[in-house]
PDB file of N, CA and C in Angstrom:
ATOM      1  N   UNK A   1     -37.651 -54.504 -15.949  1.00  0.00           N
ATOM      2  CA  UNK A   1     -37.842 -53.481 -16.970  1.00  0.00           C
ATOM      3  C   UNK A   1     -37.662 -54.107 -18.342  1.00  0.00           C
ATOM      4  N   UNK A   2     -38.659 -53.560 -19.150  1.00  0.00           N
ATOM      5  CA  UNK A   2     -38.068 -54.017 -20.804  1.00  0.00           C
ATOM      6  C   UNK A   2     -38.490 -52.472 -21.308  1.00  0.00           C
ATOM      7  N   UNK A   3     -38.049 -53.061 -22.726  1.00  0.00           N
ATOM      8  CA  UNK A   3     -38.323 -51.587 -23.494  1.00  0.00           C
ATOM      9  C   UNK A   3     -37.206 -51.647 -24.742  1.00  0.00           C
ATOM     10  N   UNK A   4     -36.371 -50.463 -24.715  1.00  0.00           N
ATOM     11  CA  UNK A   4     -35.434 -50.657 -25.694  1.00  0.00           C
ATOM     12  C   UNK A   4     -34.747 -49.356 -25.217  1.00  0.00           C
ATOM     13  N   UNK A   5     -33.166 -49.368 -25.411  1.00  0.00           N
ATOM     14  CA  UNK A   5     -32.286 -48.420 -24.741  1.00  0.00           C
ATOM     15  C   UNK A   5     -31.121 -47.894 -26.546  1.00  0.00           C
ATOM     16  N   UNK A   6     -30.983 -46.885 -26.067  1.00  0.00           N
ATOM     17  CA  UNK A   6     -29.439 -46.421 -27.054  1.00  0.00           C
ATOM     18  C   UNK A   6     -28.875 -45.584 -26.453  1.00  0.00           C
ATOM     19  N   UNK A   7     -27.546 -45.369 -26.588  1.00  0.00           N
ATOM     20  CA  UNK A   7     -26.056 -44.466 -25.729  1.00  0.00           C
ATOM     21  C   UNK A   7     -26.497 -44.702 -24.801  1.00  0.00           C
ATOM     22  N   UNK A   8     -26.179 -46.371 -24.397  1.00  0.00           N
ATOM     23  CA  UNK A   8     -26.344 -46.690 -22.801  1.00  0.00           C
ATOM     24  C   UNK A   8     -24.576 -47.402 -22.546  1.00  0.00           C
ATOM     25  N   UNK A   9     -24.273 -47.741 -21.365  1.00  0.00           N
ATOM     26  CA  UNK A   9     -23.042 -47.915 -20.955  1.00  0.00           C
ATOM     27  C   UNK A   9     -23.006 -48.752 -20.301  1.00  0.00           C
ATOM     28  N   UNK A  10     -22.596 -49.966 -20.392  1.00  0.00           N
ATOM     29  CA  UNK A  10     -22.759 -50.839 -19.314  1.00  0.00           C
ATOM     30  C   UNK A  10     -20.778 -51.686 -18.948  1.00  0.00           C
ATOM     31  N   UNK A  11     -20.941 -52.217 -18.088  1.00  0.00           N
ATOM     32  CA  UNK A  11     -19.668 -52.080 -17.440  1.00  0.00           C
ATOM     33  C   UNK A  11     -19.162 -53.479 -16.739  1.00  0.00           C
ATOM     34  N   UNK A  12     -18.170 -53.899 -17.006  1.00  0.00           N
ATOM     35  CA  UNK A  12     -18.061 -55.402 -15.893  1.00  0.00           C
ATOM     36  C   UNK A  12     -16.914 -54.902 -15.208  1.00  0.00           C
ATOM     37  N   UNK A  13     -17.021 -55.632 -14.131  1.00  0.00           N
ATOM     38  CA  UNK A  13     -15.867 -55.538 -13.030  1.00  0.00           C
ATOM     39  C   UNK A  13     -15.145 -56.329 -12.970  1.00  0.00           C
ATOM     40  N   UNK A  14     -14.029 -55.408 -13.443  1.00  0.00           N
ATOM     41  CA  UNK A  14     -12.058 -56.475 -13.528  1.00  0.00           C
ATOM     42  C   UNK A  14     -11.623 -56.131 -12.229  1.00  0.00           C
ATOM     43  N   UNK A  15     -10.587 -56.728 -12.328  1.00  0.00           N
ATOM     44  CA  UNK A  15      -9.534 -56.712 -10.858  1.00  0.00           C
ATOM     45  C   UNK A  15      -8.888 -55.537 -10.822  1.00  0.00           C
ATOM     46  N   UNK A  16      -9.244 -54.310 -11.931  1.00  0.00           N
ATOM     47  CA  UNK A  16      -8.702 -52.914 -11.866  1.00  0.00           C
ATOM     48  C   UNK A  16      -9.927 -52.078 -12.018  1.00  0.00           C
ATOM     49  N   UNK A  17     -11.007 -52.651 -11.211  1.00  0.00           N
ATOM     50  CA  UNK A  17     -11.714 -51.723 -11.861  1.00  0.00           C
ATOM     51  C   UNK A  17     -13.157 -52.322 -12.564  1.00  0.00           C
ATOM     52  N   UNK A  18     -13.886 -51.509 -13.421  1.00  0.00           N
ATOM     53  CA  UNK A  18     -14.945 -51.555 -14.333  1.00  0.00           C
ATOM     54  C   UNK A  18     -13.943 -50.816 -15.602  1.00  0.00           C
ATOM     55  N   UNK A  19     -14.482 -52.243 -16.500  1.00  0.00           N
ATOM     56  CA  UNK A  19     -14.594 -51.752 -17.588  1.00  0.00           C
ATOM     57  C   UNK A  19     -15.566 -51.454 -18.381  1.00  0.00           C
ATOM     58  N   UNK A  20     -15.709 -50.382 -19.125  1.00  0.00           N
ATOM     59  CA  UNK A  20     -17.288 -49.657 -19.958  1.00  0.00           C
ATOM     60  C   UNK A  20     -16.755 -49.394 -21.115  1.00  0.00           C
ATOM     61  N   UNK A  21     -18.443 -49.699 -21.415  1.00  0.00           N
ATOM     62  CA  UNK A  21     -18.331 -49.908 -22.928  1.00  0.00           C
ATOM     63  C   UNK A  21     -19.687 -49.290 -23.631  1.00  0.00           C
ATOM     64  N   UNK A  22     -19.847 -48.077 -24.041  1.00  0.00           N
ATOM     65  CA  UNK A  22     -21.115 -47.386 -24.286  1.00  0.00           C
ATOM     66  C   UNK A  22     -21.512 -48.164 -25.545  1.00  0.00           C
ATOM     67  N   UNK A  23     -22.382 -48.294 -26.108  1.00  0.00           N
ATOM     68  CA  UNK A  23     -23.427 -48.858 -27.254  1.00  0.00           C
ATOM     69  C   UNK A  23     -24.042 -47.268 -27.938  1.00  0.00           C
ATOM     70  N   UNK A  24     -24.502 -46.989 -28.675  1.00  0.00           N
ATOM     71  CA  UNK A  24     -25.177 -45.827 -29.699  1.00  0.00           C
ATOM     72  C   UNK A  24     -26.398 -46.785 -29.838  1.00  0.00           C
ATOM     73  N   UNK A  25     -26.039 -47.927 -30.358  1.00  0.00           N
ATOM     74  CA  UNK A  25     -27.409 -48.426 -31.439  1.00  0.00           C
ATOM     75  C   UNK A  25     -28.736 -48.474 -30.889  1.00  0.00           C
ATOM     76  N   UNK A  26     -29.724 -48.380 -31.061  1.00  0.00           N
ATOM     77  CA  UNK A  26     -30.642 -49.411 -30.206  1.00  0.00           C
ATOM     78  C   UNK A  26     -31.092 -50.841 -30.461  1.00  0.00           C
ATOM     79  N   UNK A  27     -31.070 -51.060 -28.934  1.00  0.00           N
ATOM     80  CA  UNK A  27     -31.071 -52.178 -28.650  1.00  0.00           C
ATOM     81  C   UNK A  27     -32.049 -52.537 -27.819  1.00  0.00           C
ATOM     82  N   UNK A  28     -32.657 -54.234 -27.876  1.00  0.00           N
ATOM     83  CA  UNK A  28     -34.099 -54.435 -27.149  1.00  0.00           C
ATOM     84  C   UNK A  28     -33.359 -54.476 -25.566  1.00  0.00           C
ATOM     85  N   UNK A  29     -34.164 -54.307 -24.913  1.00  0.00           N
ATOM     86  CA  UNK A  29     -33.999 -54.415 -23.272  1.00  0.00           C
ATOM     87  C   UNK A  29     -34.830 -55.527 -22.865  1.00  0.00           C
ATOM     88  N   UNK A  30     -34.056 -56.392 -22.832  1.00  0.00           N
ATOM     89  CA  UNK A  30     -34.662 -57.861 -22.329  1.00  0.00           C
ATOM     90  C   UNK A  30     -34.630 -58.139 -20.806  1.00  0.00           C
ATOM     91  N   UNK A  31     -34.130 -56.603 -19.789  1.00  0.00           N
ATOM     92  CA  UNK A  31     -34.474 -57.080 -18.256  1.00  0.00           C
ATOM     93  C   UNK A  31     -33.396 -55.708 -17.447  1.00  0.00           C
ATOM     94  N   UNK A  32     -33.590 -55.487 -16.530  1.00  0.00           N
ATOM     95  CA  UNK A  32     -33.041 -55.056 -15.596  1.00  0.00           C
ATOM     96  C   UNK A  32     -33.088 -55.488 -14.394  1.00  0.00           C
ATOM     97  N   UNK A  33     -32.428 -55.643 -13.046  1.00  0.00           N
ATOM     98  CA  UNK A  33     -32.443 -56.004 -12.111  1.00  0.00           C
ATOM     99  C   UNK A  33     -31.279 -55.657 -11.036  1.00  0.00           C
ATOM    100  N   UNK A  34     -31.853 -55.243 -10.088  1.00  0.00           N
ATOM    101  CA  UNK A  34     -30.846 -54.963  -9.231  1.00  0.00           C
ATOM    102  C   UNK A  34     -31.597 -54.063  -7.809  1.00  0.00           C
ATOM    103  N   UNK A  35     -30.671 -53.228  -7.068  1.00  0.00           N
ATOM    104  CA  UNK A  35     -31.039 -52.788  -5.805  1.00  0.00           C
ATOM    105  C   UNK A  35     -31.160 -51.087  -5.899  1.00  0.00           C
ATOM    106  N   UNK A  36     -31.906 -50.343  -5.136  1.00  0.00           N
ATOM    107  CA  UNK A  36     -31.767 -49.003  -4.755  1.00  0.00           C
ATOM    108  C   UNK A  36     -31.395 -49.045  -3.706  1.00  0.00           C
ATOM    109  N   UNK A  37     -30.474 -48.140  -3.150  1.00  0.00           N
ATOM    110  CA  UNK A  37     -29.802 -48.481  -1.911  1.00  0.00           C
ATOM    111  C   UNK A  37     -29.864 -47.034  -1.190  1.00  0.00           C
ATOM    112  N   UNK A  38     -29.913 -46.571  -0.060  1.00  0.00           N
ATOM    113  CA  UNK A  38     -29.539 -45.549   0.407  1.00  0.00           C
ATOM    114  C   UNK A  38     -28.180 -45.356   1.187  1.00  0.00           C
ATOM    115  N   UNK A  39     -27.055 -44.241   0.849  1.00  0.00           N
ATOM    116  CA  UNK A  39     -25.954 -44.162   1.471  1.00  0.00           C
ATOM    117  C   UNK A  39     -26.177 -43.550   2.520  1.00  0.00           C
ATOM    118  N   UNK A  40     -24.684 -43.564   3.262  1.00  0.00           N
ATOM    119  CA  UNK A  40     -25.262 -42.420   4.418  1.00  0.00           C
ATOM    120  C   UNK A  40     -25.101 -41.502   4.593  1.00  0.00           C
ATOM    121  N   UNK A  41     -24.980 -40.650   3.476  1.00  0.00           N
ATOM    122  CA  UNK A  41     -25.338 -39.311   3.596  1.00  0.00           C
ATOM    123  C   UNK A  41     -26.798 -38.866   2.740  1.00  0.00           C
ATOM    124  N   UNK A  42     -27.266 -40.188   2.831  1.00  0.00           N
ATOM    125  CA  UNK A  42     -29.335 -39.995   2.195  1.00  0.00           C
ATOM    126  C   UNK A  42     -29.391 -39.902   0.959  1.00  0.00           C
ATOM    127  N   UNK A  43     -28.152 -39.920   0.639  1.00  0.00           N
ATOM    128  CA  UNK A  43     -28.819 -40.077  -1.223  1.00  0.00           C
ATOM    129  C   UNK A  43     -28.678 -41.415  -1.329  1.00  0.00           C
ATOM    130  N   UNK A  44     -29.063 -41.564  -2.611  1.00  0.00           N
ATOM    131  CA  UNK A  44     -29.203 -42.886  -3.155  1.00  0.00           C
ATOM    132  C   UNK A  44     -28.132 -43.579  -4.523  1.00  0.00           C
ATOM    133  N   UNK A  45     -27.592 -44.800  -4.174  1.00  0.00           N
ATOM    134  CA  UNK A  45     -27.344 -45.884  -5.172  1.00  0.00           C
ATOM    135  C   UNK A  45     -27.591 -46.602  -6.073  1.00  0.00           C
ATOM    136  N   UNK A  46     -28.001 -46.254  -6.789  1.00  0.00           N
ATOM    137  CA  UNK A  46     -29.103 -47.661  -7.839  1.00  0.00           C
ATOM    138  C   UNK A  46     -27.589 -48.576  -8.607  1.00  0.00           C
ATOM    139  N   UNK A  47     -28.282 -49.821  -8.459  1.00  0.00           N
ATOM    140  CA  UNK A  47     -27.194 -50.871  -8.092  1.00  0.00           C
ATOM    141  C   UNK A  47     -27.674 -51.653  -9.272  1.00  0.00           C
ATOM    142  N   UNK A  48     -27.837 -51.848 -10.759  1.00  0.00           N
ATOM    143  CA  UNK A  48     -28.650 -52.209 -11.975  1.00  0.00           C
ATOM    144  C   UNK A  48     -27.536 -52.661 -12.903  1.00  0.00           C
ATOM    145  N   UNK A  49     -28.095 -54.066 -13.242  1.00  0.00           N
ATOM    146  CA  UNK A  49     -27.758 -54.965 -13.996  1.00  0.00           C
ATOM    147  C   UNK A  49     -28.752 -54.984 -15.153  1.00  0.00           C
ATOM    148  N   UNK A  50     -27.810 -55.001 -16.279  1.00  0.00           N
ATOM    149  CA  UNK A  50     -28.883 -55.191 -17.519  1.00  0.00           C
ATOM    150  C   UNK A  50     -28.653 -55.937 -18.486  1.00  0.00           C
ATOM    151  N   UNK A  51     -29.855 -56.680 -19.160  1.00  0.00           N
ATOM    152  CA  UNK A  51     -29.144 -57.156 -20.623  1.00  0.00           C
ATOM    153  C   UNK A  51     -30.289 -56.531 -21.719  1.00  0.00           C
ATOM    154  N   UNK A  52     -29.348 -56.862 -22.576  1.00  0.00           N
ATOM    155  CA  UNK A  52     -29.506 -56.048 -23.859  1.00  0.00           C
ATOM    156  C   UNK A  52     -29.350 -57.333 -25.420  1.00  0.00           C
ATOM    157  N   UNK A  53     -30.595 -56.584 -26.377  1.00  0.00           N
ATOM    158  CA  UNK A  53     -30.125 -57.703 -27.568  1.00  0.00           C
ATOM    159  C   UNK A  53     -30.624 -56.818 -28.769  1.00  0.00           C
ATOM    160  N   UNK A  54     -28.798 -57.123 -29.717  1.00  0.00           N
ATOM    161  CA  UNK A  54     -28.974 -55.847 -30.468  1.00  0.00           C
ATOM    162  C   UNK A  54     -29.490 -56.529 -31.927  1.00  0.00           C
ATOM    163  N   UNK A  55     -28.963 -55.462 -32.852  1.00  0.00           N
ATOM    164  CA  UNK A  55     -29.676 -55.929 -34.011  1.00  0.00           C
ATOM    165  C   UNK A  55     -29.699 -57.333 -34.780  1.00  0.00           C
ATOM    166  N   UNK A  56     -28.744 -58.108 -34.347  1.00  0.00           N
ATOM    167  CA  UNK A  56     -28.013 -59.320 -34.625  1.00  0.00           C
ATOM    168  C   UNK A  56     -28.861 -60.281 -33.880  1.00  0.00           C
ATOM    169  N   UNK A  57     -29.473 -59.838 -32.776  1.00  0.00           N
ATOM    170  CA  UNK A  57     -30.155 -61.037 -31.681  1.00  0.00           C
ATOM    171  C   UNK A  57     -29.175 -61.159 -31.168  1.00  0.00           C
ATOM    172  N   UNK A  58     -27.610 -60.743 -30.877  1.00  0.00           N
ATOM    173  CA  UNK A  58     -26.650 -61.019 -30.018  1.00  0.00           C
ATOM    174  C   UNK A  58     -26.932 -59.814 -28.406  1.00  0.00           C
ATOM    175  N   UNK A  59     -26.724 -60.796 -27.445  1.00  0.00           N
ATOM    176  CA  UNK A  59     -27.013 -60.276 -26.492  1.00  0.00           C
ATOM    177  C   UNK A  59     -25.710 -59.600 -25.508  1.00  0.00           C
ATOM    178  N   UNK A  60     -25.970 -58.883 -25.025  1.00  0.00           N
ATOM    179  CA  UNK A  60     -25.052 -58.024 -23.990  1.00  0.00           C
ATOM    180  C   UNK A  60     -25.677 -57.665 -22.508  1.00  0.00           C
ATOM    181  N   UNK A  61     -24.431 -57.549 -21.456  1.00  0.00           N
ATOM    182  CA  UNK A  61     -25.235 -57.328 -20.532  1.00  0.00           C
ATOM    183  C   UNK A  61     -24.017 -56.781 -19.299  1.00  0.00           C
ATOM    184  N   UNK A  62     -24.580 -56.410 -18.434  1.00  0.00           N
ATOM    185  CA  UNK A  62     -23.442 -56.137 -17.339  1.00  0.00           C
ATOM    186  C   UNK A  62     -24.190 -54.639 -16.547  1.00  0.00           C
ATOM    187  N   UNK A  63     -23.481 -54.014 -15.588  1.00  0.00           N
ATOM    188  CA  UNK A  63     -23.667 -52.895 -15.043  1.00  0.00           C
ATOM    189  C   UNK A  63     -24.179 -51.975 -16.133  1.00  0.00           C
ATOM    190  N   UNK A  64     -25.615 -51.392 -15.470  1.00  0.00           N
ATOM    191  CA  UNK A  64     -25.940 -50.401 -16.420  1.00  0.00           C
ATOM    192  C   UNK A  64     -25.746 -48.928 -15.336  1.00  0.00           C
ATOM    193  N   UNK A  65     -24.752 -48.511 -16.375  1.00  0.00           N
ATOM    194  CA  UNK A  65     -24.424 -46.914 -15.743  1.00  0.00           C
ATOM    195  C   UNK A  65     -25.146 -45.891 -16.350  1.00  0.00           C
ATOM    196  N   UNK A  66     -25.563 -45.721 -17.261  1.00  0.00           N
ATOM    197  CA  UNK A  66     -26.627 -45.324 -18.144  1.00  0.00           C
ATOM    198  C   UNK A  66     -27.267 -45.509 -19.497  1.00  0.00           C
ATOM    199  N   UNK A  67     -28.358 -44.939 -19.914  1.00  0.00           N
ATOM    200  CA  UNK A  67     -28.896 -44.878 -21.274  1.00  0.00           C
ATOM    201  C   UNK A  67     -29.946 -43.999 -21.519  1.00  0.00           C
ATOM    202  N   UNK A  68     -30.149 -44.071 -22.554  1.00  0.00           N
ATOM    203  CA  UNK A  68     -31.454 -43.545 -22.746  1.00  0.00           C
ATOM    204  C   UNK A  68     -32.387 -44.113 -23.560  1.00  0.00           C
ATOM    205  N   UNK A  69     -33.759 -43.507 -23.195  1.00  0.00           N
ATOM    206  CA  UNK A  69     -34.615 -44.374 -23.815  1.00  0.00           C
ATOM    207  C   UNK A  69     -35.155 -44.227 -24.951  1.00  0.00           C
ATOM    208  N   UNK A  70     -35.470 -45.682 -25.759  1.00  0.00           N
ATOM    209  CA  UNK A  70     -35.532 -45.326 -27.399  1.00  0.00           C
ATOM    210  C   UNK A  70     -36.957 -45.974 -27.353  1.00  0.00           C
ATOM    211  N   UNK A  71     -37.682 -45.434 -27.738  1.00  0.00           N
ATOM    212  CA  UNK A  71     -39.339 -45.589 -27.938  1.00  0.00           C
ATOM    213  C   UNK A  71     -39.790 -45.704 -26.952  1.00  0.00           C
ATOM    214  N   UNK A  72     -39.600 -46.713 -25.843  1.00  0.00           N
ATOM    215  CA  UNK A  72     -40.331 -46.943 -24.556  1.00  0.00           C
ATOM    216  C   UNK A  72     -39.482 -47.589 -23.597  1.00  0.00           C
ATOM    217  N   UNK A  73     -39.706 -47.495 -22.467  1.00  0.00           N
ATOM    218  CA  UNK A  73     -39.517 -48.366 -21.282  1.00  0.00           C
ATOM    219  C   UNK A  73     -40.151 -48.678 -20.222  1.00  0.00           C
ATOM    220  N   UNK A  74     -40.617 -50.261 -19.590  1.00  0.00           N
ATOM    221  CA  UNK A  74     -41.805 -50.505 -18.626  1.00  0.00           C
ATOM    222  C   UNK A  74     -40.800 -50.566 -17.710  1.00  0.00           C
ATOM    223  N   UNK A  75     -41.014 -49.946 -16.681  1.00  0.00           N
ATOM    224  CA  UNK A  75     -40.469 -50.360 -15.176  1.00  0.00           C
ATOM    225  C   UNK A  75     -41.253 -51.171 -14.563  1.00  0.00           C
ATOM    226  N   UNK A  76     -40.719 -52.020 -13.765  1.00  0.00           N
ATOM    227  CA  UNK A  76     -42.046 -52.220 -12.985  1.00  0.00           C
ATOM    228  C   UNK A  76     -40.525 -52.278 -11.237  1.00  0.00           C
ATOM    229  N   UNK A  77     -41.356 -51.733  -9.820  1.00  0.00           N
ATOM    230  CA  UNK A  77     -40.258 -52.280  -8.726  1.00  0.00           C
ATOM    231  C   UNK A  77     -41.114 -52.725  -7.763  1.00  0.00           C
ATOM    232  N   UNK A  78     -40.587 -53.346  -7.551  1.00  0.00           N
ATOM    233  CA  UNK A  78     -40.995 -53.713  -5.768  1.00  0.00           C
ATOM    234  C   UNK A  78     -40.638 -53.293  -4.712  1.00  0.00           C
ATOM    235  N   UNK A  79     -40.994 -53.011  -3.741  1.00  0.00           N
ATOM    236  CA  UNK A  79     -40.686 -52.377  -2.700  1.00  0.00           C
ATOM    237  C   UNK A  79     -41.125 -53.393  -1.577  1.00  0.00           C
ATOM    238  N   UNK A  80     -39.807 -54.041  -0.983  1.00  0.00           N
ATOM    239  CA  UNK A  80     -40.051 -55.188   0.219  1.00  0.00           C
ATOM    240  C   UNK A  80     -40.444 -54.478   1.254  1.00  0.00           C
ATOM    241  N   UNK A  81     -41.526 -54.863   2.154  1.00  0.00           N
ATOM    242  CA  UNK A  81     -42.228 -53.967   3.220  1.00  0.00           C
ATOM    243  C   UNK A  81     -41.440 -54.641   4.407  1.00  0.00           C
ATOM    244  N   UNK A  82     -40.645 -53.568   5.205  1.00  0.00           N
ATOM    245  CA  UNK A  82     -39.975 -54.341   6.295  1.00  0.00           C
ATOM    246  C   UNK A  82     -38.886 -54.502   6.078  1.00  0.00           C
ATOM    247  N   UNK A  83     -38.214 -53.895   4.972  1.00  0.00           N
ATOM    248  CA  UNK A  83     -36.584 -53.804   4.364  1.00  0.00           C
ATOM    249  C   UNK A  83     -36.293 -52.914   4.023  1.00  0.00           C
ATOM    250  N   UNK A  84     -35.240 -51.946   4.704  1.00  0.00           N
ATOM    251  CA  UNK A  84     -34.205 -51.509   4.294  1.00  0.00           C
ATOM    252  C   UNK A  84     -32.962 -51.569   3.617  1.00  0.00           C
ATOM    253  N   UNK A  85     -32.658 -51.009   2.162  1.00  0.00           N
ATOM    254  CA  UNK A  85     -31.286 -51.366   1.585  1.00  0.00           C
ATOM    255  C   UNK A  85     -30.760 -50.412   1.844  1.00  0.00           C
ATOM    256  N   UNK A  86     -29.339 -50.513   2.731  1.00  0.00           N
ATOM    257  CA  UNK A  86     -28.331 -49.317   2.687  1.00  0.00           C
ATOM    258  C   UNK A  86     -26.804 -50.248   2.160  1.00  0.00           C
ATOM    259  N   UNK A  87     -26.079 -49.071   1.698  1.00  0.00           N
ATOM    260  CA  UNK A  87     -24.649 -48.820   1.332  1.00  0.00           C
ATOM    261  C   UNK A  87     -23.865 -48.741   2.400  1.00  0.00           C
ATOM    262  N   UNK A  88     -23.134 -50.017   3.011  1.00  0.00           N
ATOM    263  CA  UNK A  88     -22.047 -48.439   4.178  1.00  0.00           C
ATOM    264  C   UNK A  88     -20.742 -49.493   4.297  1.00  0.00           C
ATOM    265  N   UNK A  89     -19.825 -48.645   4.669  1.00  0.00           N
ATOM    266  CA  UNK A  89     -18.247 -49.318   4.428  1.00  0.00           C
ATOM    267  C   UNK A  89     -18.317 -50.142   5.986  1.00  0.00           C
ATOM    268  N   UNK A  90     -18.019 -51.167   5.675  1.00  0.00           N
ATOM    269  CA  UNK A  90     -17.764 -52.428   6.864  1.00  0.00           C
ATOM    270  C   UNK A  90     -16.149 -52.485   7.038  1.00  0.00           C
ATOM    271  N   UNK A  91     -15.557 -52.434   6.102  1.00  0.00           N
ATOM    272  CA  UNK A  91     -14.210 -51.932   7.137  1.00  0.00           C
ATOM    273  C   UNK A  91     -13.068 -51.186   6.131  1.00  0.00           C
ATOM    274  N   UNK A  92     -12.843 -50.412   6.775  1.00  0.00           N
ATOM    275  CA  UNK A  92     -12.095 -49.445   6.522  1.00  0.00           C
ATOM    276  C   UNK A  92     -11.093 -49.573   5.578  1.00  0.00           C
ATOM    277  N   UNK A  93     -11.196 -48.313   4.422  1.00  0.00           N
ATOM    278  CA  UNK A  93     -10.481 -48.922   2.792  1.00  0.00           C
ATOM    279  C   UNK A  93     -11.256 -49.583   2.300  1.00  0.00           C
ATOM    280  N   UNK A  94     -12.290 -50.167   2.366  1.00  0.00           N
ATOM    281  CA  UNK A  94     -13.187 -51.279   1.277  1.00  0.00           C
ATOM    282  C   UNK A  94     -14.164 -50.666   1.080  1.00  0.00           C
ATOM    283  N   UNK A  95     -14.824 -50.773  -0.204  1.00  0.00           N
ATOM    284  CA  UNK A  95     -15.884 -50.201  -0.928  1.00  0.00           C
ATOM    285  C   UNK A  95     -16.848 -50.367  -0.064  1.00  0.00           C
ATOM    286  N   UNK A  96     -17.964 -49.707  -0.386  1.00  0.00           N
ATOM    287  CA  UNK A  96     -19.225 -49.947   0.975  1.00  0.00           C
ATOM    288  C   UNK A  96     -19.906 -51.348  -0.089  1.00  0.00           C
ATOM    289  N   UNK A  97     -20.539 -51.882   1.080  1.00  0.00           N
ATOM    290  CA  UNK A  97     -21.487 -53.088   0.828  1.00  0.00           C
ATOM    291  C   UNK A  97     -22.719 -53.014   0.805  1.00  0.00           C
ATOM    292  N   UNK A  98     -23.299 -54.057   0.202  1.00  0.00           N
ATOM    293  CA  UNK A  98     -25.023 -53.533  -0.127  1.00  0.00           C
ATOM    294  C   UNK A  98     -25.447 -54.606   1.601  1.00  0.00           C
ATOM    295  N   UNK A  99     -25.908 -53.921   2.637  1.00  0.00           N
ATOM    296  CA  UNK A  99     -26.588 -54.352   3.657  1.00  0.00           C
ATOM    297  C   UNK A  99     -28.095 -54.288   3.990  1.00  0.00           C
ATOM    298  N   UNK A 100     -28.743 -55.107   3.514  1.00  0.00           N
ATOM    299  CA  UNK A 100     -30.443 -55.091   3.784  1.00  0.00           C
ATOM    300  C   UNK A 100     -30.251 -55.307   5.267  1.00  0.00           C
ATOM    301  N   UNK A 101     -31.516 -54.538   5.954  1.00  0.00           N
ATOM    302  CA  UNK A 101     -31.602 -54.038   7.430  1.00  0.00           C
ATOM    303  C   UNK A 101     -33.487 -54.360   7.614  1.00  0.00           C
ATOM    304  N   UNK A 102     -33.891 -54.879   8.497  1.00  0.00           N
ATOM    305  CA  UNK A 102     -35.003 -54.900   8.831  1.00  0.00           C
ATOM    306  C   UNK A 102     -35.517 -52.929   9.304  1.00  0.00           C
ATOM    307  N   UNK A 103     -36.568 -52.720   8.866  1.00  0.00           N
ATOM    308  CA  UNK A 103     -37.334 -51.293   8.989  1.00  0.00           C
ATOM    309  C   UNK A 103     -37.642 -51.471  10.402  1.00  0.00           C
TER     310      UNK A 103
END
């Protein structure tokens, strides 16, 4: 994806956690990347990494939890034929894991 984003939130993961940090300004969107996942109760995960470069040309980047869009944004996805991405807890107390599964 490119485009350009503002009041987006993006987030890194500490040893307590995610920390977030919302932005106002806009800023260019130099990429997104990451997974859609299905849990198991059928909804879905979107699993998105982003970077960002603001008015400075200084760049930012990390978990994108949201934004919105400021003039435009191109998506483009792929969809692997013969893959399944699901979410599901592998052992008990631990966050679920991203598990690709043959279709």
């Amino acid at each position: 994806a490119i485009g350009m984003l503002r009041d987006f939130e993006l987030g890194w993961l500490g040893p307590e956690g995610y920390v977030k940090k919302t932005f106002h300004e806009a800023y260019e969107l130099l990429s997104i990347s990451g997974t859609v996942n299905e849990k198991p109760d059928g909804s879905f995960f979107v699993h998105a990494h982003a970077s960002l470069s603001g008015p400075d040309y200084s760049a930012v980047g990390g978990h994108l939890f949201k934004g919105t869009v400021n003039n435009t944004c191109e998506i483009f996805l792929l969809i692997p034929e013969g893959l399944n991405f699901h979410r599901k807890v592998i052992r008990e107390g631990e966050a679920p894991r991203f598990c690709p599964e043959k279709a």
